[in-house]
C-alpha atoms as a PDB file:
ATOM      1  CA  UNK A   1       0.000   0.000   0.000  1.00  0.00           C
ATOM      2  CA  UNK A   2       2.602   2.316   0.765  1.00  0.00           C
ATOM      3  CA  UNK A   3       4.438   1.536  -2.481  1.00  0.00           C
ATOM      4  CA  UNK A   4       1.547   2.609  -4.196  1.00  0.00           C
ATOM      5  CA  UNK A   5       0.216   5.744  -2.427  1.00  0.00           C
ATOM      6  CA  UNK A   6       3.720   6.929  -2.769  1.00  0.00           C
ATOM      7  CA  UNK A   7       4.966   5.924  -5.784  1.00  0.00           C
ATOM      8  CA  UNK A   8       2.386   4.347  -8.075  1.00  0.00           C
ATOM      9  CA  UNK A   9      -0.606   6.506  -7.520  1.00  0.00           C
ATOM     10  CA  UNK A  10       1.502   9.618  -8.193  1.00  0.00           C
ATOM     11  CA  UNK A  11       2.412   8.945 -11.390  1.00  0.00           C
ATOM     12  CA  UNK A  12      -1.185   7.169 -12.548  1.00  0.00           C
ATOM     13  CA  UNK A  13      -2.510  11.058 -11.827  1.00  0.00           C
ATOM     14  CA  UNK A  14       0.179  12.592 -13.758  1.00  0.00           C
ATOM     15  CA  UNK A  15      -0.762  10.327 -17.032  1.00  0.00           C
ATOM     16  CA  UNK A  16      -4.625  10.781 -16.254  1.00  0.00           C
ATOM     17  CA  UNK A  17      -3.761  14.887 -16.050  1.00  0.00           C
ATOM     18  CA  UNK A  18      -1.265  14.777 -19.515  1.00  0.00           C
ATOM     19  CA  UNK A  19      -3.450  12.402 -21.686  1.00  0.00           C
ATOM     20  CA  UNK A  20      -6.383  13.842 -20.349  1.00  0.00           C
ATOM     21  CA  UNK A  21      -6.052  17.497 -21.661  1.00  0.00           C
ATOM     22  CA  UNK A  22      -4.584  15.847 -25.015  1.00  0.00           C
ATOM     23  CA  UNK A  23      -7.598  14.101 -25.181  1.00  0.00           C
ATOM     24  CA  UNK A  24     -10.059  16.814 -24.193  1.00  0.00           C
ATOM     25  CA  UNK A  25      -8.287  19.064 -26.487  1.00  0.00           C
ATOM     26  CA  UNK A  26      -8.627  17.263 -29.425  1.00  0.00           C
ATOM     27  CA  UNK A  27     -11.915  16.036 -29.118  1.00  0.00           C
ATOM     28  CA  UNK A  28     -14.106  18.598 -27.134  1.00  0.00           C
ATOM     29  CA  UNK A  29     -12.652  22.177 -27.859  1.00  0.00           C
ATOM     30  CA  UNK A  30     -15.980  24.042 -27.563  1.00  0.00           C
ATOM     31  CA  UNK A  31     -16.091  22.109 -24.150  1.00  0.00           C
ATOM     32  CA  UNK A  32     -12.598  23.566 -23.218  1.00  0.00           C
ATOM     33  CA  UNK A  33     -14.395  26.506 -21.239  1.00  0.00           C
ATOM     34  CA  UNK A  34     -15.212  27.739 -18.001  1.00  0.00           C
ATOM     35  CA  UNK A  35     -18.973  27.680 -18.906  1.00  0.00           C
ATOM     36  CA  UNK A  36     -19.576  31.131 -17.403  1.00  0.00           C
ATOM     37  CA  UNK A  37     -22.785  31.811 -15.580  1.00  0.00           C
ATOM     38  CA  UNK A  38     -22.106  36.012 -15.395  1.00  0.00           C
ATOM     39  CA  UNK A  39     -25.050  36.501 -17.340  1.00  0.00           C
ATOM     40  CA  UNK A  40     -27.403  34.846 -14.764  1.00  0.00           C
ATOM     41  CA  UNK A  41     -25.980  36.128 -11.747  1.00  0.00           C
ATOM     42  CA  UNK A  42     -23.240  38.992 -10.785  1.00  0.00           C
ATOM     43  CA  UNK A  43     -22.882  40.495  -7.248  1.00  0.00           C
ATOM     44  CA  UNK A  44     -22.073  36.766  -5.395  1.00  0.00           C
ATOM     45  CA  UNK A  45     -19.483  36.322  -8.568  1.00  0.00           C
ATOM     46  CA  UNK A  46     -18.191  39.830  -7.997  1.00  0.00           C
ATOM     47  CA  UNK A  47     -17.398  38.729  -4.443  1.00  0.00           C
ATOM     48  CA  UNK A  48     -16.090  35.524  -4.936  1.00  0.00           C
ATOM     49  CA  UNK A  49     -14.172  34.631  -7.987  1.00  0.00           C
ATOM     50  CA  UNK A  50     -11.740  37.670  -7.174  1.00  0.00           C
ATOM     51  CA  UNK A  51     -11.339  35.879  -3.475  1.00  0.00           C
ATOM     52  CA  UNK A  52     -11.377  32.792  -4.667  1.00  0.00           C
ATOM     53  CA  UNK A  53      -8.434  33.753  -7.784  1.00  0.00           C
ATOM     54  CA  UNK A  54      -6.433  36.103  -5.679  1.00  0.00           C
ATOM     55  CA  UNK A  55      -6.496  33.804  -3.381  1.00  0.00           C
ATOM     56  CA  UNK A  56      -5.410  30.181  -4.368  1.00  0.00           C
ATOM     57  CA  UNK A  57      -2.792  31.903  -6.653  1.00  0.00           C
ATOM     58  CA  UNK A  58      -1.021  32.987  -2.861  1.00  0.00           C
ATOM     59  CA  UNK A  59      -1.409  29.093  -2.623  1.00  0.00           C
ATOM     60  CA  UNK A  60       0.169  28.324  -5.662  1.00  0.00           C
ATOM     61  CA  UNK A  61       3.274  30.537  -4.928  1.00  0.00           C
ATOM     62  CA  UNK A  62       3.233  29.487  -1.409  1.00  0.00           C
ATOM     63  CA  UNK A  63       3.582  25.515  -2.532  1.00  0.00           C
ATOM     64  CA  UNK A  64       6.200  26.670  -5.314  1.00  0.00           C
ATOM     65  CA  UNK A  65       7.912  27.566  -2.158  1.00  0.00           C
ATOM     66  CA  UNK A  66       7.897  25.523  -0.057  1.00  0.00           C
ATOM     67  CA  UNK A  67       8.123  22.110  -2.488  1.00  0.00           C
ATOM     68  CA  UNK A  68       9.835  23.000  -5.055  1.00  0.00           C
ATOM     69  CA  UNK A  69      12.665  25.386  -2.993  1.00  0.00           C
ATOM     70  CA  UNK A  70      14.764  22.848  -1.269  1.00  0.00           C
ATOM     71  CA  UNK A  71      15.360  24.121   2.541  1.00  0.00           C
ATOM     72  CA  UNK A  72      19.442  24.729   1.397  1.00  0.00           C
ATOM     73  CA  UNK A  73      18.824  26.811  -0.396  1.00  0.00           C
ATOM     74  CA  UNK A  74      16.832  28.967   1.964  1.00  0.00           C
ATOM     75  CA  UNK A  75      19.876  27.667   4.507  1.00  0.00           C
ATOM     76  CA  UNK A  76      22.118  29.492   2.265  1.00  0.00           C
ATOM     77  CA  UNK A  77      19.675  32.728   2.184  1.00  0.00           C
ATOM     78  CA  UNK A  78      20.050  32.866   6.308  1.00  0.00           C
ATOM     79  CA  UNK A  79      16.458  32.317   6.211  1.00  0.00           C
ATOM     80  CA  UNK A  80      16.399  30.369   9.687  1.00  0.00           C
ATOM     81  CA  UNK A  81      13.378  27.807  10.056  1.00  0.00           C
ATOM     82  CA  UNK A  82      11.598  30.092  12.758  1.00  0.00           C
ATOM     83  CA  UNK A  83      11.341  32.951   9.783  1.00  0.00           C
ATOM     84  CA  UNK A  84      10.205  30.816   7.268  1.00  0.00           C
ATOM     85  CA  UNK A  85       7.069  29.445   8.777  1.00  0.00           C
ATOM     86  CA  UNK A  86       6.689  32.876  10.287  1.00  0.00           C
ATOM     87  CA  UNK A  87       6.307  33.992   6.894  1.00  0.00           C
ATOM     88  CA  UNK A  88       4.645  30.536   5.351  1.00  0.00           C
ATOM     89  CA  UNK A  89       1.938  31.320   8.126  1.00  0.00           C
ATOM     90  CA  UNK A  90       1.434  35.453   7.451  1.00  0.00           C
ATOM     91  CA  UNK A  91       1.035  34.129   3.549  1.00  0.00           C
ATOM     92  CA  UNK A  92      -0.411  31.202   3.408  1.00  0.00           C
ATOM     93  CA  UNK A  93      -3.343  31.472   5.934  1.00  0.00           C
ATOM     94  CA  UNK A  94      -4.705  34.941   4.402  1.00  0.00           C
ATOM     95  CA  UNK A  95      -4.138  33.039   0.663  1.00  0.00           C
ATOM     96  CA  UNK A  96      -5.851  29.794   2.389  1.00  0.00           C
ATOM     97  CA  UNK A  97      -8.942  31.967   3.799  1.00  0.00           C
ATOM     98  CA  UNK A  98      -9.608  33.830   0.751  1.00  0.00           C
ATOM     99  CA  UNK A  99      -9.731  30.883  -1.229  1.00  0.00           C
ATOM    100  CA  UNK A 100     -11.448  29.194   1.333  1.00  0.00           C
ATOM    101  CA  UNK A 101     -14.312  31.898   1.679  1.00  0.00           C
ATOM    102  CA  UNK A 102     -14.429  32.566  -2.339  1.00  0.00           C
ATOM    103  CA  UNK A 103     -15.027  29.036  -2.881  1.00  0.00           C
ATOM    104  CA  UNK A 104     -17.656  28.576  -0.234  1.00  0.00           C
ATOM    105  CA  UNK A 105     -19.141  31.531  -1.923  1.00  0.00           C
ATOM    106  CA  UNK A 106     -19.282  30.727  -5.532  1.00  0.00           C
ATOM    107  CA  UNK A 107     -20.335  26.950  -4.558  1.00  0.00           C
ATOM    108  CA  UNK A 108     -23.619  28.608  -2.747  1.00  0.00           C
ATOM    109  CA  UNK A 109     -24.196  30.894  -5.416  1.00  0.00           C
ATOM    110  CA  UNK A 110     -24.013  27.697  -7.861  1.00  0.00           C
ATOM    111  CA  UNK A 111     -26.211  25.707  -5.475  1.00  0.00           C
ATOM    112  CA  UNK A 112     -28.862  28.665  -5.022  1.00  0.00           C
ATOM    113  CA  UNK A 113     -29.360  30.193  -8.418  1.00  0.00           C
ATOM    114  CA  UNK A 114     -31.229  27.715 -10.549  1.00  0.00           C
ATOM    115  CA  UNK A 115     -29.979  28.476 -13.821  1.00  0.00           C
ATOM    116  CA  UNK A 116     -26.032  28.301 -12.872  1.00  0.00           C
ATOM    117  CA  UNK A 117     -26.829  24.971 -11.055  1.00  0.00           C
ATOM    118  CA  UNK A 118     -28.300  23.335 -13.967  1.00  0.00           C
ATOM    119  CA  UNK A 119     -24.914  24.122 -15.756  1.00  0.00           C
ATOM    120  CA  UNK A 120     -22.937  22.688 -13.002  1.00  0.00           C
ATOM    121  CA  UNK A 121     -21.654  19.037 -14.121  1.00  0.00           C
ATOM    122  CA  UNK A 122     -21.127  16.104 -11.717  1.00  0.00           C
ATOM    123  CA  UNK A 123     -18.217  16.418 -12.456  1.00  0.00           C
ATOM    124  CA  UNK A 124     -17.333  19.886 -11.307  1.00  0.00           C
ATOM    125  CA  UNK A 125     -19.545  19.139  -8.022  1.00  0.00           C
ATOM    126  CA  UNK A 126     -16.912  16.154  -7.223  1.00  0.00           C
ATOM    127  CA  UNK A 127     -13.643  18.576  -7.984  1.00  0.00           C
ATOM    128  CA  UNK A 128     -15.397  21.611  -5.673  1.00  0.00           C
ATOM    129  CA  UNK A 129     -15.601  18.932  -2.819  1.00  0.00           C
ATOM    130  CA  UNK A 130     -12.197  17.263  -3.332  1.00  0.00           C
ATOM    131  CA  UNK A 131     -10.844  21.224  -4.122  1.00  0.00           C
ATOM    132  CA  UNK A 132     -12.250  22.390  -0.660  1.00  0.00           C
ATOM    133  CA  UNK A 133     -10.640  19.441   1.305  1.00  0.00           C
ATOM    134  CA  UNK A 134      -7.197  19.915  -0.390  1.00  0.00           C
ATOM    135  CA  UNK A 135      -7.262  23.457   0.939  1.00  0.00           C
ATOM    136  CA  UNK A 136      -8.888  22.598   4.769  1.00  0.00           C
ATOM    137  CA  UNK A 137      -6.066  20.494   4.854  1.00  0.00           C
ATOM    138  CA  UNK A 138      -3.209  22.428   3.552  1.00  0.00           C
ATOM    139  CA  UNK A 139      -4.296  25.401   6.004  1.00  0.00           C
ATOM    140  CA  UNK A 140      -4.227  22.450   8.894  1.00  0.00           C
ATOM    141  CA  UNK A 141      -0.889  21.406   8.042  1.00  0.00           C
ATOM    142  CA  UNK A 142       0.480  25.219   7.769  1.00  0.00           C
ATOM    143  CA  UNK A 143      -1.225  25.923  11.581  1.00  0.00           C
ATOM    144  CA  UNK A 144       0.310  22.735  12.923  1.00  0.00           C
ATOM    145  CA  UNK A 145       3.445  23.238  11.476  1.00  0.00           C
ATOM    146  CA  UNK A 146       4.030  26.558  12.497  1.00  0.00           C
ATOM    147  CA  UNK A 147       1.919  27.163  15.653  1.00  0.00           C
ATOM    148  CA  UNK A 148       0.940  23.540  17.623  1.00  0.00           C
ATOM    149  CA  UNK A 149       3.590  21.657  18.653  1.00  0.00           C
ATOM    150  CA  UNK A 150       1.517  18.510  19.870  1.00  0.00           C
ATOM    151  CA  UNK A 151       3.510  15.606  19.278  1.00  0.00           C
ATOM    152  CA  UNK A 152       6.536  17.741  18.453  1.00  0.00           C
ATOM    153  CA  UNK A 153       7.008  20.119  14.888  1.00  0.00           C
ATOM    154  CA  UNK A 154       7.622  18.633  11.610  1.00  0.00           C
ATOM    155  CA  UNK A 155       9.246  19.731   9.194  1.00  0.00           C
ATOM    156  CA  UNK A 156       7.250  18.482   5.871  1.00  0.00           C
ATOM    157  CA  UNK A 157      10.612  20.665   4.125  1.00  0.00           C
ATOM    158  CA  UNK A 158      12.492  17.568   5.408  1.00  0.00           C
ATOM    159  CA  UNK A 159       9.580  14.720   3.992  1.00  0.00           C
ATOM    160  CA  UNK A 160       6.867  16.006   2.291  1.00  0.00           C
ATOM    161  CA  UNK A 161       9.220  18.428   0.078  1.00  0.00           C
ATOM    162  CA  UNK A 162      12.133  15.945  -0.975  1.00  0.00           C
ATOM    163  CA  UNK A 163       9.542  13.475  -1.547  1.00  0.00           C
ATOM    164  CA  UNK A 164       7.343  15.433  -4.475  1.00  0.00           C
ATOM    165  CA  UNK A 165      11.003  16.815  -6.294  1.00  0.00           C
ATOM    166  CA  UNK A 166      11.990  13.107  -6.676  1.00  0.00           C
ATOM    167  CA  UNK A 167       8.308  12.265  -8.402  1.00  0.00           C
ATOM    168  CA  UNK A 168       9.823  14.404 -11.583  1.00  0.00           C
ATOM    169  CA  UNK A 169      13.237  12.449 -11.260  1.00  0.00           C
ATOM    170  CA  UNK A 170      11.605   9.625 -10.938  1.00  0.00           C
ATOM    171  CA  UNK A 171      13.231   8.566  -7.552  1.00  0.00           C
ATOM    172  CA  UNK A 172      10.607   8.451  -5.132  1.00  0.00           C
ATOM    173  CA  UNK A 173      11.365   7.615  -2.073  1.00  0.00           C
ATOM    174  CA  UNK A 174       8.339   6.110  -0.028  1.00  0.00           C
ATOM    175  CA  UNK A 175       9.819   6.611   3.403  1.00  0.00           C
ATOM    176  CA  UNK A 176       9.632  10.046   3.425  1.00  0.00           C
ATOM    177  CA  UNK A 177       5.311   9.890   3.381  1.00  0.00           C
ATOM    178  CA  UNK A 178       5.557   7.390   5.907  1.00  0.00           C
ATOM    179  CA  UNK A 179       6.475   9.338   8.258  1.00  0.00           C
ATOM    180  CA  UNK A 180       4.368  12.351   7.346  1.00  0.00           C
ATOM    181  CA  UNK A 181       1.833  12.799   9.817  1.00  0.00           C
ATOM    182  CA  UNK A 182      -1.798  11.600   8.856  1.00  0.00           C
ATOM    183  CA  UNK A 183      -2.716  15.456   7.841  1.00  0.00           C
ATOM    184  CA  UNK A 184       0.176  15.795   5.227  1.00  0.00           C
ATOM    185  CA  UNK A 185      -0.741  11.987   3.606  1.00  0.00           C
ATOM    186  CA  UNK A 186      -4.182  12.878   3.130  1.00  0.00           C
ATOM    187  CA  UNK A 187      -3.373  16.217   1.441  1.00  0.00           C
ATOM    188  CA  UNK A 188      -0.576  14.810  -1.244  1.00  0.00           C
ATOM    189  CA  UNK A 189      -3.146  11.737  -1.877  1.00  0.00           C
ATOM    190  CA  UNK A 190      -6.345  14.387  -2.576  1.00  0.00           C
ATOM    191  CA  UNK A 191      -3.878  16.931  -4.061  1.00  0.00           C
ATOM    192  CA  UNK A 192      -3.140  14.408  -7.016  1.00  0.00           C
ATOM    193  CA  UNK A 193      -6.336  12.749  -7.170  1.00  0.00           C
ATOM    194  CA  UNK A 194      -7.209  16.677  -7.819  1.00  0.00           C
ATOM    195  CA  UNK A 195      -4.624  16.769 -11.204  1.00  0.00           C
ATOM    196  CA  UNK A 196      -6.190  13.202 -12.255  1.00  0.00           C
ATOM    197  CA  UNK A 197     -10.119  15.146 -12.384  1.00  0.00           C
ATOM    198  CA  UNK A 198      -8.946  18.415 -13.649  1.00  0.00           C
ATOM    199  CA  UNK A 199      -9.113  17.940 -17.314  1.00  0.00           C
ATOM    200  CA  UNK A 200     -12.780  16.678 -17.178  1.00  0.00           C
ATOM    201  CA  UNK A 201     -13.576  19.611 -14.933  1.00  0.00           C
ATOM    202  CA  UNK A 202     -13.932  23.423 -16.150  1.00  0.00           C
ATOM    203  CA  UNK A 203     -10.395  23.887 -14.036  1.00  0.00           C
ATOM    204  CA  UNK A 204      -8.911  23.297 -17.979  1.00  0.00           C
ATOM    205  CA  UNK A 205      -9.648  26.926 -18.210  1.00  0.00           C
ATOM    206  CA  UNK A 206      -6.441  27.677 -16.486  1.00  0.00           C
ATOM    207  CA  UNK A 207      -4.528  26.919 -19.202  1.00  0.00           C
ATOM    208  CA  UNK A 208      -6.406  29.224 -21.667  1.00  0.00           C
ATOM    209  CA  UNK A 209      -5.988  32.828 -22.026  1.00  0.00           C
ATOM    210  CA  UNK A 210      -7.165  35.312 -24.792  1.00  0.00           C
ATOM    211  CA  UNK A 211      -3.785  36.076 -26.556  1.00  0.00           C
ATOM    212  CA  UNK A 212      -5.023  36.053 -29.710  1.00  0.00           C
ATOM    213  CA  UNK A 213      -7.420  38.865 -28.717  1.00  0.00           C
ATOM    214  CA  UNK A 214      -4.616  41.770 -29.038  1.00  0.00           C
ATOM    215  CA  UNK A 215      -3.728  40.679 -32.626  1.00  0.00           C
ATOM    216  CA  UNK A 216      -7.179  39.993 -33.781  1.00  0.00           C
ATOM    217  CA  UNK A 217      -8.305  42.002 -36.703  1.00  0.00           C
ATOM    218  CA  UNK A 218     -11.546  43.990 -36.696  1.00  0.00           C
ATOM    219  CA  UNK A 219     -14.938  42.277 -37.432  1.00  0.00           C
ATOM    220  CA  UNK A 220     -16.343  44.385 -40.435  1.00  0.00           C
ATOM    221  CA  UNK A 221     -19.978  43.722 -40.690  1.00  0.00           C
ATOM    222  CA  UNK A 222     -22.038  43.839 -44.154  1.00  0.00           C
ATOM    223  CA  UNK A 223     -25.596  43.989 -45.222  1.00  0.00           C
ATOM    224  CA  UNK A 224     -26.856  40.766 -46.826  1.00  0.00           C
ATOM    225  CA  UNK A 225     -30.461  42.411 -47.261  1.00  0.00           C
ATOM    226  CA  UNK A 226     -30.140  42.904 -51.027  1.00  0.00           C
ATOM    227  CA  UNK A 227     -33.823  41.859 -51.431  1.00  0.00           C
ATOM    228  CA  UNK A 228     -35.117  44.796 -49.199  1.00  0.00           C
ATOM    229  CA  UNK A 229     -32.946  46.848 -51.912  1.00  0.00           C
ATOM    230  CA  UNK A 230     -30.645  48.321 -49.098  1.00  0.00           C
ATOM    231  CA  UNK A 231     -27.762  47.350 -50.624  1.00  0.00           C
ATOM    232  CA  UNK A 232     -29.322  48.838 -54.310  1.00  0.00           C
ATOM    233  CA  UNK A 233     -30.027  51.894 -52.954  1.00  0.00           C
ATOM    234  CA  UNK A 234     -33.889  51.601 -53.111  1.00  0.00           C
ATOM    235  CA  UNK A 235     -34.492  52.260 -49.500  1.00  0.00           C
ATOM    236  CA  UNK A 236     -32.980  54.668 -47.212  1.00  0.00           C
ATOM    237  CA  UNK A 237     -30.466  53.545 -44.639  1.00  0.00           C
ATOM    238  CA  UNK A 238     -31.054  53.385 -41.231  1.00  0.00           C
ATOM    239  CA  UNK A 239     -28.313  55.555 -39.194  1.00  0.00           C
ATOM    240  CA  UNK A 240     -25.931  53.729 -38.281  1.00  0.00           C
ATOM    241  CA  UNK A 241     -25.470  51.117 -40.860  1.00  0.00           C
ATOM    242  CA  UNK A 242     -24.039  52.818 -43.718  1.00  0.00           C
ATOM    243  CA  UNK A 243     -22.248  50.830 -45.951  1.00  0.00           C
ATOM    244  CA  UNK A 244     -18.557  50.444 -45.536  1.00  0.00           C
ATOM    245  CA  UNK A 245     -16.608  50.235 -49.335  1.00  0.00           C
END
């Protein structure tokens, strides 16, 4: 079991979340969208996709951080271990809360207004459950890192952290989630059974953005109504839509 939590299931996620968006890409483009439900309902949105946005991109940067910046190098910053959780916890818990609250607050708005719930795939209700979870537990594991020391402190920079950089050399080492308390095992395990449901899920969105849209040309639009006898002349032209040569 450990052999697979650790080291199997890992990298069954990572093919589900690569061959996944290949495969959603190629055959459901006009799927490949957030299905936005602004048009139905605006000042809960307002409220909570900027929380929710702002907030789990603080998460991001605070995982990039902490997983992917081995503790040396921070050794070799003079960033003792007291100052970086001191600043782990004045980031991560504001990031975790806003996130936190923006999610509770589109999920309600998604649950109350009857049109955007009838867009909302089973799908996407699975991810916002397994979503929330990830980021209840994260926020434990940043509290009892930094602030409980029940059981004595650990330091998931010395586990957790070593653990996911050897997933992309493909030296995992088991051992290192075995000793990760219960909260940090059930957050890695939900974190990447999150990347195996995000290409079915509208989170593919993330990896769109309207580039295209500053080099677009203009759309010219052009009476077809040559019957009426616009286009001949016959009939006067409403204001507006003169003809462009």
């Amino acid at each position: 079991m450990s052999t697979f939590l650790w080291v199997i299931f890992p990298y069954i996620c990572l093919a589900i979340f690569v061959v996944g968006h290949v495969w959603r890409y190629r055959y459901d483009k006009f799927g490949w969208t957030t299905r936005s439900s602004q048009l139905y309902e605006t000042k809960l949105l307002r409220i909570g996709s900027p929380l929710f946005h702002f907030g789990i991109l603080g998460v991001a940067a605070g995982h990039f951080m902490g997983l992917v910046i081995p503790q040396s190098f921070t050794d070799w910053l003079g960033l003792s271990h007291e100052a970086y959780h001191v600043i782990a916890l004045a980031g991560g818990i504001p990031a975790g809360l806003a996130a936190l609250v923006g999610l509770g607050i589109l999920v309600y708005r998604r649950r109350t207004v009857g049109p955007v719930f009838s867009a909302t795939t089973v799908n996407d209700k699975a991810m916002y459950l397994v979503l929330a979870v990830v980021i209840l537990l994260g926020m434990w594991n940043t509290i009892a890192g930094g602030l409980l020391t029940i059981g004595g402190e650990y330091n998931y920079r010395d586990g957790v952290s070593p653990w996911f950089r050897q997933i992309f050399w493909f030296q995992p080492d088991a051992s290192l989630m075995e000793n990760a308390p219960l909260g940090f095992q059930l957050h890695a395990v939900l974190a990447f059974l999150l990347f195996a449901m995000w290409p079915f899920t509208r989170l593919v969105h993330v990896f769109s953005a309207p580039v295209g849209y500053f080099t677009r040309p203009y759309i010219v639009y052009r009476s077809r109504d040559r019957r009426a006898g616009v286009a001949t002349g016959t009939r006067a032209q409403k204001r507006g839509w003169e003809r462009v040569e």
